[in-house]
N, C-alpha and C. Protein backbone atom coordinates (compact mmCIF):
# COMPACT_ATOMS: atom_id res chain seq x y z
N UNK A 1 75.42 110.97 107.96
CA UNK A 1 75.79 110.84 106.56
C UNK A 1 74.94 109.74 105.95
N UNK A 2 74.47 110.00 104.71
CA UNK A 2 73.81 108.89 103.76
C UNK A 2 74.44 108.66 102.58
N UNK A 3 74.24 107.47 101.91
CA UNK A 3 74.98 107.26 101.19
C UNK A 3 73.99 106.70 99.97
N UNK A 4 73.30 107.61 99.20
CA UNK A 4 72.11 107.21 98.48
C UNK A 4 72.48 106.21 97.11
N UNK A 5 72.61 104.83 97.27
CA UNK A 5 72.80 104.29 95.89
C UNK A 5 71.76 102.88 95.79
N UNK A 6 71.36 102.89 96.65
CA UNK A 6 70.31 101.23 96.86
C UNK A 6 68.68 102.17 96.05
N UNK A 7 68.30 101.12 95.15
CA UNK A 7 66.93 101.34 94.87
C UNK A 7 66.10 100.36 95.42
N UNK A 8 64.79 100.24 95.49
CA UNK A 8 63.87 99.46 95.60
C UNK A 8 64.50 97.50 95.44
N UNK A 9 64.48 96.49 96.11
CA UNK A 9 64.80 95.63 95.58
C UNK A 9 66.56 95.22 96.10
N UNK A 10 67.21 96.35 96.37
CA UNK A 10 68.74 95.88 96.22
C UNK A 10 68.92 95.82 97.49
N UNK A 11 70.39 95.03 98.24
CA UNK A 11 70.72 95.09 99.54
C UNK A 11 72.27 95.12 99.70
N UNK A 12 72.85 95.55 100.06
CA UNK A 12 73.79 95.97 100.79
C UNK A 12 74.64 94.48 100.71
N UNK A 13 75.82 93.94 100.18
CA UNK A 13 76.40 92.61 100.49
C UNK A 13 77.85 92.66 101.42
N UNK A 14 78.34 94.17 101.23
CA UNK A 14 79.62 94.10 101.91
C UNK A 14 79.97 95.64 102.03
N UNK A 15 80.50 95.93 102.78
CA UNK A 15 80.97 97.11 103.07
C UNK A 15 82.53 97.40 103.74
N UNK A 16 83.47 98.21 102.89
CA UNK A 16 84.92 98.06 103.39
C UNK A 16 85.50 99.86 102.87
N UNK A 17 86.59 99.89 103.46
CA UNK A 17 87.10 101.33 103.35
C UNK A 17 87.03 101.77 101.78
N UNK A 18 87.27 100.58 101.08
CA UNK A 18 87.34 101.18 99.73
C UNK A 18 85.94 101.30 98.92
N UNK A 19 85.02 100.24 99.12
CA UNK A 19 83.99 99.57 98.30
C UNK A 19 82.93 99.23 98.94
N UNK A 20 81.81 99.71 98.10
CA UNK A 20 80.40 98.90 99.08
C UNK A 20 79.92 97.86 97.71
N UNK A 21 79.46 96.77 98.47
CA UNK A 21 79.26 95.79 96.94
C UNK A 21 78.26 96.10 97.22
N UNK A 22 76.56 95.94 96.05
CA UNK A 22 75.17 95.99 96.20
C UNK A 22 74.47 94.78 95.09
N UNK A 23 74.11 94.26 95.84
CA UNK A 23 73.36 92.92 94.85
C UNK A 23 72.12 93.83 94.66
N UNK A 24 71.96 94.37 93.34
CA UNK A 24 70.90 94.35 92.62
C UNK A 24 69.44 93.78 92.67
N UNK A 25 68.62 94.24 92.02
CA UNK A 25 67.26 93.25 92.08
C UNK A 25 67.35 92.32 91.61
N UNK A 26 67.81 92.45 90.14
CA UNK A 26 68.02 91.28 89.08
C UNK A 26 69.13 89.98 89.11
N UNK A 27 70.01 90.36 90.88
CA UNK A 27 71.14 89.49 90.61
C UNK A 27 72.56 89.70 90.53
N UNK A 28 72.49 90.94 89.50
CA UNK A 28 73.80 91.62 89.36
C UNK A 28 74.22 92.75 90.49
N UNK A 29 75.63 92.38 90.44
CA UNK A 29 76.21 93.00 91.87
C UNK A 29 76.93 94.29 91.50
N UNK A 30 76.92 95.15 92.06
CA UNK A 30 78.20 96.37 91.55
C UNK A 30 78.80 96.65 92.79
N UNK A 31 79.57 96.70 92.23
CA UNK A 31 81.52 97.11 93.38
C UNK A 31 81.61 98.82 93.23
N UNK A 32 80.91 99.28 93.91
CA UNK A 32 81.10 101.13 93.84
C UNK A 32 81.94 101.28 94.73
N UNK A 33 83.07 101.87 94.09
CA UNK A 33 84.20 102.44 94.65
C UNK A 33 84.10 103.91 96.07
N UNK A 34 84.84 103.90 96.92
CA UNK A 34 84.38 104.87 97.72
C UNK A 34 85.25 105.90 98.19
N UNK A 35 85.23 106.92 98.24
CA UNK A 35 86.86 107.71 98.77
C UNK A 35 86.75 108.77 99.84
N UNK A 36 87.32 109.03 100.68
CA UNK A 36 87.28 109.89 101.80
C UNK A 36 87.84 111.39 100.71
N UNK A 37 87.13 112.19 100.84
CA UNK A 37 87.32 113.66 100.05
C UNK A 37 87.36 114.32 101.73
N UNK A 38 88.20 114.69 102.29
CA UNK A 38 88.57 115.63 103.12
C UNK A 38 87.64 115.19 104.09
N UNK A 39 86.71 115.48 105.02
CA UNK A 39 85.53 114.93 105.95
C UNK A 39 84.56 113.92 105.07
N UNK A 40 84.49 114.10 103.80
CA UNK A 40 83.16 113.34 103.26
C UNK A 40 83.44 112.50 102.54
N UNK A 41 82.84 111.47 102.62
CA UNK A 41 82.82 110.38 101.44
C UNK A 41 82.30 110.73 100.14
N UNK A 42 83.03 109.99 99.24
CA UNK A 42 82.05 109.89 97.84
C UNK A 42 81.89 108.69 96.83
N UNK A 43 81.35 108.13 96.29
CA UNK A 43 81.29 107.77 95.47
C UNK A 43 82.06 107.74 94.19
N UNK A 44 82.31 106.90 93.63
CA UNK A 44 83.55 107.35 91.92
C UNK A 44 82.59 106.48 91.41
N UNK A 45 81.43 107.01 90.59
CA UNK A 45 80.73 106.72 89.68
C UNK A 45 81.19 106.52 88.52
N UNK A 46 82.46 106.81 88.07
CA UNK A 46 83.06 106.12 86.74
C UNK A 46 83.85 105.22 86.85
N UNK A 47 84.19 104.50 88.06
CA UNK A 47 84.67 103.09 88.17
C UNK A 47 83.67 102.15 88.73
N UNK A 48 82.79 101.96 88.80
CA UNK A 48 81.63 101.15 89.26
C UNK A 48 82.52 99.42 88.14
N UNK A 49 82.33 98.39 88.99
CA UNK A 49 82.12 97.39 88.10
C UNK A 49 81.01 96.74 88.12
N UNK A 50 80.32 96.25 87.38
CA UNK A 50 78.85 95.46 87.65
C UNK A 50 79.79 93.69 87.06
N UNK A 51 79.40 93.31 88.46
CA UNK A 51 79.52 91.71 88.44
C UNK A 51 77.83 90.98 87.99
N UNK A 52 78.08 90.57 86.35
CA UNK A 52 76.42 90.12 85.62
C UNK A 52 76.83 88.62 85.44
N UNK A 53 75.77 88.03 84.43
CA UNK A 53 75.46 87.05 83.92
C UNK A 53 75.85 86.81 82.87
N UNK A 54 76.81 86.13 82.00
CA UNK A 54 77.61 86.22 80.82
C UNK A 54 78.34 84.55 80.53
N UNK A 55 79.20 84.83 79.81
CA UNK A 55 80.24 83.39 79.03
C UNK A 55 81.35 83.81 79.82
N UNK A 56 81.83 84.44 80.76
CA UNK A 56 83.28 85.15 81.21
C UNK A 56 83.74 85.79 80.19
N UNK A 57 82.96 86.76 79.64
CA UNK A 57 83.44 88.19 79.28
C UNK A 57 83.41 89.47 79.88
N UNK A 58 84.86 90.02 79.72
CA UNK A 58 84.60 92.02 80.48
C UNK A 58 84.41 92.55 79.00
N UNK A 59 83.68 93.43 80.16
CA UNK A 59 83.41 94.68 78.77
C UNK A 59 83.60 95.99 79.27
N UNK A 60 84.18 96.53 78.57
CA UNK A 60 84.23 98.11 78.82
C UNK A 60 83.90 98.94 77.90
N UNK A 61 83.19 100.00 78.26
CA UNK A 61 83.19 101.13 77.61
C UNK A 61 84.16 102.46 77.54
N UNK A 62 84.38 102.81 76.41
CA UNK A 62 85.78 104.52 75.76
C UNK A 62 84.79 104.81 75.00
N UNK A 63 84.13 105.71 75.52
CA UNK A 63 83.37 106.67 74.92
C UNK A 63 82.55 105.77 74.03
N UNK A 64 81.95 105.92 72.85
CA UNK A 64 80.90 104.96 71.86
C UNK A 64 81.33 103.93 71.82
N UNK A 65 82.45 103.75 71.89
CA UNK A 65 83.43 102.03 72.19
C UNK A 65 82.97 101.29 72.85
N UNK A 66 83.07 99.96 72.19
CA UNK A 66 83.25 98.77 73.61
C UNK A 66 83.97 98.17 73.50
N UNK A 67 84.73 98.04 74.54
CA UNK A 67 85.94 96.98 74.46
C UNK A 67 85.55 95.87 75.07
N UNK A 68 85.93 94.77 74.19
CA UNK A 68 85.37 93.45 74.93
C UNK A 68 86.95 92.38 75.13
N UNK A 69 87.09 91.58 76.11
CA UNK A 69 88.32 90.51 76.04
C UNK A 69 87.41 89.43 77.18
N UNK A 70 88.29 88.28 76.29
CA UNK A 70 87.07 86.60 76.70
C UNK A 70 88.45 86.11 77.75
């Protein structure tokens, strides 16, 4: 099994039943969520969080929205 989400630059920081973290090239880390689908793993590409560079703000996106809270 492969698990294609590292590009050029990124490495692998942690790996657990739920989550693989990946430090980025630039620094920023993302928490990709992971789930056992019957024999196979997958990915949940719409919960990804990216841990960035900021003032301690989240942001989310709802559709053209952004929701922001400080």
């Amino acid at each position: 099994m492969t698990i294609g989400i590292l590009k050029k630059g990124d490495r692998v920081i942690n790996v657990t039943s739920d989550f693989i973290a990946v430090e980025r090239k630039d620094g920023e880390v993302d928490i990709i969520p992971i789930f056992k689908d019957g024999e196979t793993l997958r990915v949940d590409p719409e919960n990804i969080v990216t841990i960035g560079y900021g003032d301690n703000i989240v942001q989310t996106k709802a559709g053209d929205v952004t929701i922001t809270t400080f």
